[in-house]
C-alpha atoms as a PDB file:
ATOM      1  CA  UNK A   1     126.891 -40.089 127.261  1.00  0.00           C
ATOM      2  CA  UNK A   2     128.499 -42.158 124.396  1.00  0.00           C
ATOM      3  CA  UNK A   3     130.047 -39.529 123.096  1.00  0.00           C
ATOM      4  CA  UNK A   4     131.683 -38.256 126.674  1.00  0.00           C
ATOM      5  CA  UNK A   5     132.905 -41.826 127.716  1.00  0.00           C
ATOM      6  CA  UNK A   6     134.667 -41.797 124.086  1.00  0.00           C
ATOM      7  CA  UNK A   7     136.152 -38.110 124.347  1.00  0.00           C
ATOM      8  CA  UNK A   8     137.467 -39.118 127.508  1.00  0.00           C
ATOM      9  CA  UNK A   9     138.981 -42.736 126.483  1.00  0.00           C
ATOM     10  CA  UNK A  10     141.035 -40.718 123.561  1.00  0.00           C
ATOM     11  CA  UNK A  11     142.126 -38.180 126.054  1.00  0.00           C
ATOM     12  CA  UNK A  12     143.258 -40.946 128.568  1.00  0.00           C
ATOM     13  CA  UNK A  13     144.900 -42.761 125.577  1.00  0.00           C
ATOM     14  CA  UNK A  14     146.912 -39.543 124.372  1.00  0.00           C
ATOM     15  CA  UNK A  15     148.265 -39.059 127.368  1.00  0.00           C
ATOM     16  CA  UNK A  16     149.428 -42.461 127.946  1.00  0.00           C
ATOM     17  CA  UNK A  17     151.018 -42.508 124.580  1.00  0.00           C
ATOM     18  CA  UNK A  18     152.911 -39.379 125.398  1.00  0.00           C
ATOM     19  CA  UNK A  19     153.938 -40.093 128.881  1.00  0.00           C
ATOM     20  CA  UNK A  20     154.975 -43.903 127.058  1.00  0.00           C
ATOM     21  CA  UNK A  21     156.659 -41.760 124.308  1.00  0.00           C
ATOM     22  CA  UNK A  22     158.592 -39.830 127.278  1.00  0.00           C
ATOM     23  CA  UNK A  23     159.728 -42.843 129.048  1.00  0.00           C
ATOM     24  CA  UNK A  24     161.200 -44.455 125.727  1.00  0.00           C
ATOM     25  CA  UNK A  25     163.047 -41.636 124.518  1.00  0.00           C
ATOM     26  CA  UNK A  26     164.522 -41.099 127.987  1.00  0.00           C
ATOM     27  CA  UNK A  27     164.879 -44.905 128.334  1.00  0.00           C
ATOM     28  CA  UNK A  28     167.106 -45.288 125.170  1.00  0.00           C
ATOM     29  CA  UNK A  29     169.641 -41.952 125.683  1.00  0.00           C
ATOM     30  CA  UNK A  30     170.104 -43.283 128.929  1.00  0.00           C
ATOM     31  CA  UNK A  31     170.983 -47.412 127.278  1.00  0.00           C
ATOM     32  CA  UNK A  32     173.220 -45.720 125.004  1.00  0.00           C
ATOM     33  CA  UNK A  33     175.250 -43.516 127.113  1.00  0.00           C
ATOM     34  CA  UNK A  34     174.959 -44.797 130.442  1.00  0.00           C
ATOM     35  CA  UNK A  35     173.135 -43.468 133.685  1.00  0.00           C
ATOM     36  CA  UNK A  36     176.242 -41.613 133.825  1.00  0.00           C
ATOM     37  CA  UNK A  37     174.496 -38.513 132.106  1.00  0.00           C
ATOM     38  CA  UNK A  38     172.646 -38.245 135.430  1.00  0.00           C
ATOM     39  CA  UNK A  39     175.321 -36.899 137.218  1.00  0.00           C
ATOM     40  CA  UNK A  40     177.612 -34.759 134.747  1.00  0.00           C
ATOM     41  CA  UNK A  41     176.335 -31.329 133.710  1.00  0.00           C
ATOM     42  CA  UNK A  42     177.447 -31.096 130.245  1.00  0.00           C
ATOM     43  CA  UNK A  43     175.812 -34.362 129.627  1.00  0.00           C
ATOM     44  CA  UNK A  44     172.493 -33.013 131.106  1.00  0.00           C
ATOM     45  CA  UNK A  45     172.730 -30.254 128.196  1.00  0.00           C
ATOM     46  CA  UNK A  46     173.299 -32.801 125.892  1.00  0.00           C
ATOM     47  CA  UNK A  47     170.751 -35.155 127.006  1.00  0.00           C
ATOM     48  CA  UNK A  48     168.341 -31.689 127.260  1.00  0.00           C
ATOM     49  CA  UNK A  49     168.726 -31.020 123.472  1.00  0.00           C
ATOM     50  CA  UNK A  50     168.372 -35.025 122.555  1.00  0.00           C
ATOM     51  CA  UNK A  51     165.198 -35.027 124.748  1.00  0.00           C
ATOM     52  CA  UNK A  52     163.376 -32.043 123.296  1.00  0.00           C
ATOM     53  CA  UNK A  53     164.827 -32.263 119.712  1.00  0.00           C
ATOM     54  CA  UNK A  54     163.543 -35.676 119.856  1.00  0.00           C
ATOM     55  CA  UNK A  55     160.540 -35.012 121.539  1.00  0.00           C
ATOM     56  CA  UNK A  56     159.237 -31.918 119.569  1.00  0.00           C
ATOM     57  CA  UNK A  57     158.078 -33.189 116.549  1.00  0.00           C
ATOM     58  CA  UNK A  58     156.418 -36.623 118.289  1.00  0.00           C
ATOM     59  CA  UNK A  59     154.653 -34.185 120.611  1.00  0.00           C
ATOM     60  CA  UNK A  60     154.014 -31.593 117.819  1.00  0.00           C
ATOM     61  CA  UNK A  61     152.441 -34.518 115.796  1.00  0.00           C
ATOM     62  CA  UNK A  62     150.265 -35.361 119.061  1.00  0.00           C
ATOM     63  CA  UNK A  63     149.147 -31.905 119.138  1.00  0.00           C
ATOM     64  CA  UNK A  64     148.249 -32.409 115.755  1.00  0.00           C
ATOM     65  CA  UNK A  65     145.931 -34.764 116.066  1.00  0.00           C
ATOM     66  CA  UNK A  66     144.478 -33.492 118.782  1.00  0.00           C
ATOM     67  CA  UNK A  67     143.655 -30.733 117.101  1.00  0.00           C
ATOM     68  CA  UNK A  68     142.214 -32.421 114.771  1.00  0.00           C
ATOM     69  CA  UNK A  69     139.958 -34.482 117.067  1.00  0.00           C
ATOM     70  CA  UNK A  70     139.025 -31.689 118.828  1.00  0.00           C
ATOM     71  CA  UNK A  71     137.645 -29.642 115.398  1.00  0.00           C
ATOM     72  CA  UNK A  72     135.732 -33.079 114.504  1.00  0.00           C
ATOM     73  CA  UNK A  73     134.362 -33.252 117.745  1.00  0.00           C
ATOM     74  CA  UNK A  74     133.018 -29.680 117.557  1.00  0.00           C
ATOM     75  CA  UNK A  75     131.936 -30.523 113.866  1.00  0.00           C
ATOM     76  CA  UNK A  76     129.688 -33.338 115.238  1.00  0.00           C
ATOM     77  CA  UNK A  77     128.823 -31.173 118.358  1.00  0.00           C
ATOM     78  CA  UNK A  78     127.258 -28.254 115.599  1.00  0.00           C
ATOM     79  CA  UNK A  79     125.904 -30.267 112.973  1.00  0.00           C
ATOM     80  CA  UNK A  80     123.637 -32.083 116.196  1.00  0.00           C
ATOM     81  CA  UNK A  81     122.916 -28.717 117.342  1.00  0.00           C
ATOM     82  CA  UNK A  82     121.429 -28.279 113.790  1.00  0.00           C
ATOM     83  CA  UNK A  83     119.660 -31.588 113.564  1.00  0.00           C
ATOM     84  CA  UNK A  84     118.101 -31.169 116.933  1.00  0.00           C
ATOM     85  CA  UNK A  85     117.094 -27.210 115.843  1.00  0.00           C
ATOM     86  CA  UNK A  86     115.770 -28.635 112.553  1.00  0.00           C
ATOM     87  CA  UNK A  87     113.731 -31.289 114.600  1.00  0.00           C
ATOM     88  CA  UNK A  88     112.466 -28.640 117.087  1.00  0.00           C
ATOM     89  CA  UNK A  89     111.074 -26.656 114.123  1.00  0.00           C
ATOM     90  CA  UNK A  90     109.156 -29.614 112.118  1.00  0.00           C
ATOM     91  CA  UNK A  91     107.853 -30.427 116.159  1.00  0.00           C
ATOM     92  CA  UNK A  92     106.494 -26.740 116.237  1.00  0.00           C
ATOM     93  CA  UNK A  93     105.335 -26.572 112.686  1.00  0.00           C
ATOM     94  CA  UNK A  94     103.693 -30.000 112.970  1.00  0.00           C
ATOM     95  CA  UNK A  95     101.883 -29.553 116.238  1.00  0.00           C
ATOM     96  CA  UNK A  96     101.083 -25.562 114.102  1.00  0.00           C
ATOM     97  CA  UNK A  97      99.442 -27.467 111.564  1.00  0.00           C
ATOM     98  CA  UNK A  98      97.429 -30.102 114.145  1.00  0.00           C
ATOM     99  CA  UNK A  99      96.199 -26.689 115.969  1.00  0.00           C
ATOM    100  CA  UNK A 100      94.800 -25.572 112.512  1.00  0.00           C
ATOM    101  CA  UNK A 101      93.252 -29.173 111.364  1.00  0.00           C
ATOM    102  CA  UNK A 102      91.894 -29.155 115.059  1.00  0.00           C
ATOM    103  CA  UNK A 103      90.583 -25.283 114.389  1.00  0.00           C
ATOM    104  CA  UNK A 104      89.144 -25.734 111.068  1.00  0.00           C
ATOM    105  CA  UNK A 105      87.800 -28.828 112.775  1.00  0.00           C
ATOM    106  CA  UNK A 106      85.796 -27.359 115.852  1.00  0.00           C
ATOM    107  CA  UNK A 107      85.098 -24.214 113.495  1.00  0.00           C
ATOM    108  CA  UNK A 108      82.647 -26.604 110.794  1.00  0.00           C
ATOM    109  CA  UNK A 109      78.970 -26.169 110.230  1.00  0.00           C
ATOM    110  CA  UNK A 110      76.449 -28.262 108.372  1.00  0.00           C
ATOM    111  CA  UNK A 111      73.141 -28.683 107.433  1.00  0.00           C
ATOM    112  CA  UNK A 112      71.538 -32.091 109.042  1.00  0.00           C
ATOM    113  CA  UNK A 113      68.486 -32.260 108.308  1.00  0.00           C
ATOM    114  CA  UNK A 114      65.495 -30.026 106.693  1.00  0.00           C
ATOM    115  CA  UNK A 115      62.673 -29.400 107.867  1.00  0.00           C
ATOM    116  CA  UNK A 116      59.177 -28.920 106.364  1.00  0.00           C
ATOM    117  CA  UNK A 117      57.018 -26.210 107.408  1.00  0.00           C
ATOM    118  CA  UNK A 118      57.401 -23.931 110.542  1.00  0.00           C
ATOM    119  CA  UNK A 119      60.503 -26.141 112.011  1.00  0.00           C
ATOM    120  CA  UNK A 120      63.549 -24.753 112.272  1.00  0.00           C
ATOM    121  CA  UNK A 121      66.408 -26.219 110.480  1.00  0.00           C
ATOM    122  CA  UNK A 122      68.752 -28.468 112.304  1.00  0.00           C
ATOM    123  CA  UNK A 123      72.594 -27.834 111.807  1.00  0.00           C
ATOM    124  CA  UNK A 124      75.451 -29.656 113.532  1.00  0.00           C
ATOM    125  CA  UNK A 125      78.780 -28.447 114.174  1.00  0.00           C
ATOM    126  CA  UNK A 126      82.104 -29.434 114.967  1.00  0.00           C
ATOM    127  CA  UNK A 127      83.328 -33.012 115.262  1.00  0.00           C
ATOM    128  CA  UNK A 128      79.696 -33.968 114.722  1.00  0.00           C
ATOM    129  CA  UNK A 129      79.527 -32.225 111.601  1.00  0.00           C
ATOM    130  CA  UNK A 130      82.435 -33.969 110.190  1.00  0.00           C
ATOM    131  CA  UNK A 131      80.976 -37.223 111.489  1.00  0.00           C
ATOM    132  CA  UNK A 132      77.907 -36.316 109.875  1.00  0.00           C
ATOM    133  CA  UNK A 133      79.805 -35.806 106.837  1.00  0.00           C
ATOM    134  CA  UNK A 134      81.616 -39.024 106.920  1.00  0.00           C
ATOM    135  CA  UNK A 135      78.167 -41.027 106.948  1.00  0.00           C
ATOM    136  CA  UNK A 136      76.389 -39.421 104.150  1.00  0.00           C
ATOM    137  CA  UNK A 137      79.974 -39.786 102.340  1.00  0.00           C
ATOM    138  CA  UNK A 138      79.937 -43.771 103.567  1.00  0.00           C
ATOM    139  CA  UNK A 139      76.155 -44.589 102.589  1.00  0.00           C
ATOM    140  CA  UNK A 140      76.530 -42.395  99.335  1.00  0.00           C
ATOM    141  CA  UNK A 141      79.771 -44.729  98.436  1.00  0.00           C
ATOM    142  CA  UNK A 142      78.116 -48.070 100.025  1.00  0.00           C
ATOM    143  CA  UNK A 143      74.843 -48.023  97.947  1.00  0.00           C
ATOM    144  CA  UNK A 144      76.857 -46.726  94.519  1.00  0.00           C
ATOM    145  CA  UNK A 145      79.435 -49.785  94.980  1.00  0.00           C
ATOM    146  CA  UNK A 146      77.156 -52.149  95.705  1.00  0.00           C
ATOM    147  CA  UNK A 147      74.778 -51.935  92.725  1.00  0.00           C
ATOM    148  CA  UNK A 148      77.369 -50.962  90.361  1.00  0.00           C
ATOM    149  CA  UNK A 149      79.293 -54.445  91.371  1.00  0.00           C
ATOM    150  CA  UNK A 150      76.005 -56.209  90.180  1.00  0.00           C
ATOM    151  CA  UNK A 151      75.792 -54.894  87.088  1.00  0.00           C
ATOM    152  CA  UNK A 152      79.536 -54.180  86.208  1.00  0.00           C
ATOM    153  CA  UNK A 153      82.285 -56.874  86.131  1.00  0.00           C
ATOM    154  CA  UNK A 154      84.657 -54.747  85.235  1.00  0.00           C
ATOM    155  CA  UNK A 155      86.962 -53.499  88.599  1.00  0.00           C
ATOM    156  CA  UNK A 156      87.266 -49.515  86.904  1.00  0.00           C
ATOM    157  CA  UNK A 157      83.387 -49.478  85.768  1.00  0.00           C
ATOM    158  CA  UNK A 158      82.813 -49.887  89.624  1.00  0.00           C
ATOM    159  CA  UNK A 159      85.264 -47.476  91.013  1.00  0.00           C
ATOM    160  CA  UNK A 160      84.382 -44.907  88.390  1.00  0.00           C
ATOM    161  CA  UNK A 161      80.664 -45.715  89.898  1.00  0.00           C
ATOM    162  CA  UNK A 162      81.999 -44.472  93.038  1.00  0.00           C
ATOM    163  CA  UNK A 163      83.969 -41.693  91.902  1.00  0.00           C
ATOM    164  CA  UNK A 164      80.659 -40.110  90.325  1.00  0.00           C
ATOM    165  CA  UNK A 165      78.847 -40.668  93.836  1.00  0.00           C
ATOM    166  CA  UNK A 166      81.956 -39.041  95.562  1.00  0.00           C
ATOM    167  CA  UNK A 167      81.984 -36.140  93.477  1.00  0.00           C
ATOM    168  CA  UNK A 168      78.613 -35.735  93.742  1.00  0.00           C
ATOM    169  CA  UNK A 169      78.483 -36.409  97.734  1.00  0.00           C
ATOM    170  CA  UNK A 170      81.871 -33.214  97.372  1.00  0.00           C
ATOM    171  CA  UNK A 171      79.705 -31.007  95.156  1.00  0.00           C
ATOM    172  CA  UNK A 172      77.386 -30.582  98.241  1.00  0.00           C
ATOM    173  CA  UNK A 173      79.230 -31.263 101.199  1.00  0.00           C
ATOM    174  CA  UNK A 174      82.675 -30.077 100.575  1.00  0.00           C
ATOM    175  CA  UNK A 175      81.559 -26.375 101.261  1.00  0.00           C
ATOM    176  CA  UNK A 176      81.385 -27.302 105.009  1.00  0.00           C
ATOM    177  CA  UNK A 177      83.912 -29.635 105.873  1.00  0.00           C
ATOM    178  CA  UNK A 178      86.855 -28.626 102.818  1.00  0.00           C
ATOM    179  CA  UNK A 179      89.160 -26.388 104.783  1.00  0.00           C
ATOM    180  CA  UNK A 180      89.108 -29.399 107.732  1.00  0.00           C
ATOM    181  CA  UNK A 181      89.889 -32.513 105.257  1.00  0.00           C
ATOM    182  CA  UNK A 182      92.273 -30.256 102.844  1.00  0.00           C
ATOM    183  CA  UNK A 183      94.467 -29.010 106.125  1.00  0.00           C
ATOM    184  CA  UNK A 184      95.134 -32.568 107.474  1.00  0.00           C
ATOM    185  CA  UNK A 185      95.963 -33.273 103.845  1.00  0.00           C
ATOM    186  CA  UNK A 186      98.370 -30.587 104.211  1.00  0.00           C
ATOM    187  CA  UNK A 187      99.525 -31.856 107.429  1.00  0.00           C
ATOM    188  CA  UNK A 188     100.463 -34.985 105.829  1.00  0.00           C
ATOM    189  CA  UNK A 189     102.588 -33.273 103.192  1.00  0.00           C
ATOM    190  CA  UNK A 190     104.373 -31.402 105.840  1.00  0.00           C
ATOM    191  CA  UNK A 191     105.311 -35.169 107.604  1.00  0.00           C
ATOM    192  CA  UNK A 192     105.831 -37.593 104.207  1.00  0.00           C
ATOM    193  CA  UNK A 193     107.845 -34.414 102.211  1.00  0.00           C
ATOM    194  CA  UNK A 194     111.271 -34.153 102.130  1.00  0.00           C
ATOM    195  CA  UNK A 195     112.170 -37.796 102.886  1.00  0.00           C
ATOM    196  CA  UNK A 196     111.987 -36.951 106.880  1.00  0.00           C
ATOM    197  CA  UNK A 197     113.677 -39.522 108.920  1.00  0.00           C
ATOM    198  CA  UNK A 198     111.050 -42.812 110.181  1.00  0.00           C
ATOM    199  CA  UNK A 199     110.919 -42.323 113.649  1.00  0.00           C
ATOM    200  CA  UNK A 200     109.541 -38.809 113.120  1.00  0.00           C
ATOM    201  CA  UNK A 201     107.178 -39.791 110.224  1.00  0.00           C
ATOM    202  CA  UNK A 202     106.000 -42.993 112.445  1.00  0.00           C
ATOM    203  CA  UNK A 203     105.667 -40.192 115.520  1.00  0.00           C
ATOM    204  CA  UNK A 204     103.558 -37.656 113.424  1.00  0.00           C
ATOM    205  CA  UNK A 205     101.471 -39.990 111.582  1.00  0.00           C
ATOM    206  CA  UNK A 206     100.266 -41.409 115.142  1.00  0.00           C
ATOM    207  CA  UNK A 207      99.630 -37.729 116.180  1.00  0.00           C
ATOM    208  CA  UNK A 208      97.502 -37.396 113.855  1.00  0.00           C
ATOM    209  CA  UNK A 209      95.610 -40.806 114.131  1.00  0.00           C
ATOM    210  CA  UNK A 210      94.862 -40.314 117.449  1.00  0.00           C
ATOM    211  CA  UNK A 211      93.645 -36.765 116.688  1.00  0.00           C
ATOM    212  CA  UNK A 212      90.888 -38.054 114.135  1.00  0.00           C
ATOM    213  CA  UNK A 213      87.713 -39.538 115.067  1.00  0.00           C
ATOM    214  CA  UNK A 214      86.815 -43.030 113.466  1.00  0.00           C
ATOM    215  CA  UNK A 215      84.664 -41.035 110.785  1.00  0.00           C
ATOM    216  CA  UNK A 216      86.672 -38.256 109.663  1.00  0.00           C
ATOM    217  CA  UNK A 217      89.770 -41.404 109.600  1.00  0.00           C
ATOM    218  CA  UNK A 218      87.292 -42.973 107.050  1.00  0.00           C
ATOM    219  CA  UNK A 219      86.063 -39.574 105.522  1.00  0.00           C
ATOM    220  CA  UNK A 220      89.637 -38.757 104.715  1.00  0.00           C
ATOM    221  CA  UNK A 221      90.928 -41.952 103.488  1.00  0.00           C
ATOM    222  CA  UNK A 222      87.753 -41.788 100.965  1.00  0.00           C
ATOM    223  CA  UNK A 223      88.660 -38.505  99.924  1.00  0.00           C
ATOM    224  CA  UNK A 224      92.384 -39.745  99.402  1.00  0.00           C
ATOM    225  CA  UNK A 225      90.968 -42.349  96.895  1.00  0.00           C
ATOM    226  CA  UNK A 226      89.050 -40.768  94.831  1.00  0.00           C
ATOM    227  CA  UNK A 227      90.972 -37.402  94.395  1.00  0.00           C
ATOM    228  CA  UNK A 228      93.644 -37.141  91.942  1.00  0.00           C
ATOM    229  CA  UNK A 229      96.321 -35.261  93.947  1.00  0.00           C
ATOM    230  CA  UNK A 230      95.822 -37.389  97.091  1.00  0.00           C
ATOM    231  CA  UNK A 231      96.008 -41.052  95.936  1.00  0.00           C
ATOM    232  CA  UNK A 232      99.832 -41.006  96.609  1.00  0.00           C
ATOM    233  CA  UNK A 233      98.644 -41.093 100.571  1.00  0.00           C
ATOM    234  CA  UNK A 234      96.935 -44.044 100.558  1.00  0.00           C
ATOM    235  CA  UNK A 235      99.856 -46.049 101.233  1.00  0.00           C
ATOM    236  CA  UNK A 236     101.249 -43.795 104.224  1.00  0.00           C
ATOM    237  CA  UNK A 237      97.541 -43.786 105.955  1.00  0.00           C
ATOM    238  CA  UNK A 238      97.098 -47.941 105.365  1.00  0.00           C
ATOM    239  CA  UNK A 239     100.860 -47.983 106.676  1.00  0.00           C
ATOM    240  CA  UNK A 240      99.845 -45.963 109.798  1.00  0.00           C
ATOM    241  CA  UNK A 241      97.147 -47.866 110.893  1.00  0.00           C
ATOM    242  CA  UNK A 242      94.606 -44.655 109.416  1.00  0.00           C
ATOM    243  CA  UNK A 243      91.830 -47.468 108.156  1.00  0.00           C
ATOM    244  CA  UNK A 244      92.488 -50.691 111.099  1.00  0.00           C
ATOM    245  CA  UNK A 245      89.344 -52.058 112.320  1.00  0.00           C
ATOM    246  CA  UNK A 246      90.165 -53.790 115.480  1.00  0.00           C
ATOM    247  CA  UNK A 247      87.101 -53.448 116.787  1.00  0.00           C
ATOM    248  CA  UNK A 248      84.833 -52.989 114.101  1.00  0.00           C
ATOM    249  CA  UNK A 249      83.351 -49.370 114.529  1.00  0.00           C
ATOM    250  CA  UNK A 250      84.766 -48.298 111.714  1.00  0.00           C
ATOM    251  CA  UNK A 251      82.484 -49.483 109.502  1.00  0.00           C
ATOM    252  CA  UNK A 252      84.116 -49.534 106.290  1.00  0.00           C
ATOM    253  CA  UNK A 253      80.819 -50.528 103.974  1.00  0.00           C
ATOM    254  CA  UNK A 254      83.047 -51.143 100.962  1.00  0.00           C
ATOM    255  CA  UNK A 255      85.945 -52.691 102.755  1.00  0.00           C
ATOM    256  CA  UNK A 256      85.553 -55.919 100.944  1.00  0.00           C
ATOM    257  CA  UNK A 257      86.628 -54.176  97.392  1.00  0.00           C
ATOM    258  CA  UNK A 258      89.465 -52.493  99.226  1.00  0.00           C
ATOM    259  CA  UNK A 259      92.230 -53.834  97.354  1.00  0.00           C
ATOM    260  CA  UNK A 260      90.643 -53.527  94.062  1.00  0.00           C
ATOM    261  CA  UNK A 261      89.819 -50.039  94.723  1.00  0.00           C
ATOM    262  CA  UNK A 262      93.066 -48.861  95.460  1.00  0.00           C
ATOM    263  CA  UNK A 263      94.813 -50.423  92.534  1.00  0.00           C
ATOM    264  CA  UNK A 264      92.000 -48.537  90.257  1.00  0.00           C
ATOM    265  CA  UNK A 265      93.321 -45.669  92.099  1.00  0.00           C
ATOM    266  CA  UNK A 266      96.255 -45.352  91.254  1.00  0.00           C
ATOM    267  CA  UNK A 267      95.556 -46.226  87.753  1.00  0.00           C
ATOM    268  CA  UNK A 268      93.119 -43.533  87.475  1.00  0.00           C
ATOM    269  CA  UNK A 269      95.341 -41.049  89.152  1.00  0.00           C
ATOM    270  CA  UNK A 270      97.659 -41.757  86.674  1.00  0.00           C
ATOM    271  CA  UNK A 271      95.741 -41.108  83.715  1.00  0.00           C
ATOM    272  CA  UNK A 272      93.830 -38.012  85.153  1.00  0.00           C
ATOM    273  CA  UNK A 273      97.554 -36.834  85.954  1.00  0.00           C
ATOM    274  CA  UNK A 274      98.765 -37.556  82.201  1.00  0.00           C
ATOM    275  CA  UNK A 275      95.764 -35.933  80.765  1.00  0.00           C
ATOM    276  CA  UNK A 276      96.879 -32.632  82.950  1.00  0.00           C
ATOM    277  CA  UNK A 277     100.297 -32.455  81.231  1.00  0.00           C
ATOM    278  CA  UNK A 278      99.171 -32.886  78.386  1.00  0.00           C
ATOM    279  CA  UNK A 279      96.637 -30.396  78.260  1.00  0.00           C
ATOM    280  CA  UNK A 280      93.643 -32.886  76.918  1.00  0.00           C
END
């Protein structure tokens, strides 16, 4: 609508200018030589060749510009044709990649408990599989954390505590709920790559969110922290709200050495990255 009120102010403002130019080229023939030319033919002629030799190249210059307004406007018209095209597609491929989070999701099997003897043993599936997931992952973390920060006062000594009980907790549980955590990782590659514009980063990262259970929020923000290729999201998920407690189901056991987890994460990203490169 901004647009069309501001095409049609330049239109209404190149036609007064003409019309003004018209009136002031008439207006000064006719001072100079008198209103006379009005009624003598050969002065009509005269004034006739005046008018449009005068005239020409003003309006020629108008239609010019216009021209050139016209080829911007169109320029503007296709390249938001594009932008809204190229939105359309990261829409589809987004809500594409929430179908197959959601998928792998509903499509996950576990092992919840054993049973001794003639009992059959218990699995769980789905959502409650990842939730089941996410406690064992929690508890595993909580306990680890806990007595390490006894013994240890060093900050790394306790994360790399944790890291052992998280690769230990993947070793045996990652089998089951992999495909689910790795596609919402990849779903959150799709949004942050590329430097997409806020609004649809802000939009998709809330999609997501609200997608997620509490637990697999918290199972996926553990696995962001203690694997190598996904500490880079732990910003974007504490950003988007991925880890808020409002209400305090959550139940983030080792909340309270948050900040000094996710600084040792980074650091320890960084080396495990380094020694990649360089082949040690």
């Amino acid at each position: 609508m901004v647009r069309e009120d501001k095409t049609k102010f330049w239109l209404i403002f190149a036609g007064a200018a003409a019309f003004i130019v018209i009136v002031l080229v008439a207006r000064q023939y006719i001072s100079v030589f008198s209103t006379n030319v009005l009624s003598d033919q050969e002065k009509w002629g005269q004034f006739g060749d005046y008018f449009g030799g005068v005239l020409n190249p003003i309006l020629s210059f108008f239609a010019f510009i216009a021209l050139l307004v016209t080829l911007r406007t169109q320029f503007v018209a296709n390249e938001d044709g594009e932008r809204r095209h190229t939105e359309q597609l990261k829409e589809q491929r987004l809500f594409q990649l929430i179908g197959l989070m959601n998928e792998n999701a509903l499509g996950t099997k576990m092992l919840a408990a054993t049973h001794m003897g003639p009992a059959p043993t218990e699995y769980v599936h789905g959502h409650q599989a990842q939730h089941h997931a996410a406690l064992k992952l929690r508890d595993s973390l909580s306990r680890r954390v806990r007595i390490s920060a006894q013994i240890n006062s060093n900050d790394m000594d306790v994360f790399e505590s944790a890291e052992e009980a998280f690769k230990k907790w993947r070793r045996g549980t990652w089998p089951a709920v992999g495909l689910f955590v790795e596609s919402v990782f990849l779903t959150l590659k799709f949004i942050l790559k590329e430097q997409p514009s806020d609004d649809f980063k802000q939009f998709s990262l809330g999609v997501i969110r609200v997608q997620l259970s509490e637990s697999e929020r918290l199972m996926v923000w553990y696995v962001a922290m203690f694997t190598t290729e996904y500490v880079i999201y732990l910003e974007p998920l504490l950003r988007a709200g991925f880890i808020d407690d409002h209400e305090g189901s959550l139940d983030d056991q080792i909340k309270p050495w948050r900040e000094k987890m996710i600084s040792c994460s980074r650091l320890w990203s960084h080396i495990e990255l380094e020694k990649r490169t360089s082949g040690i």
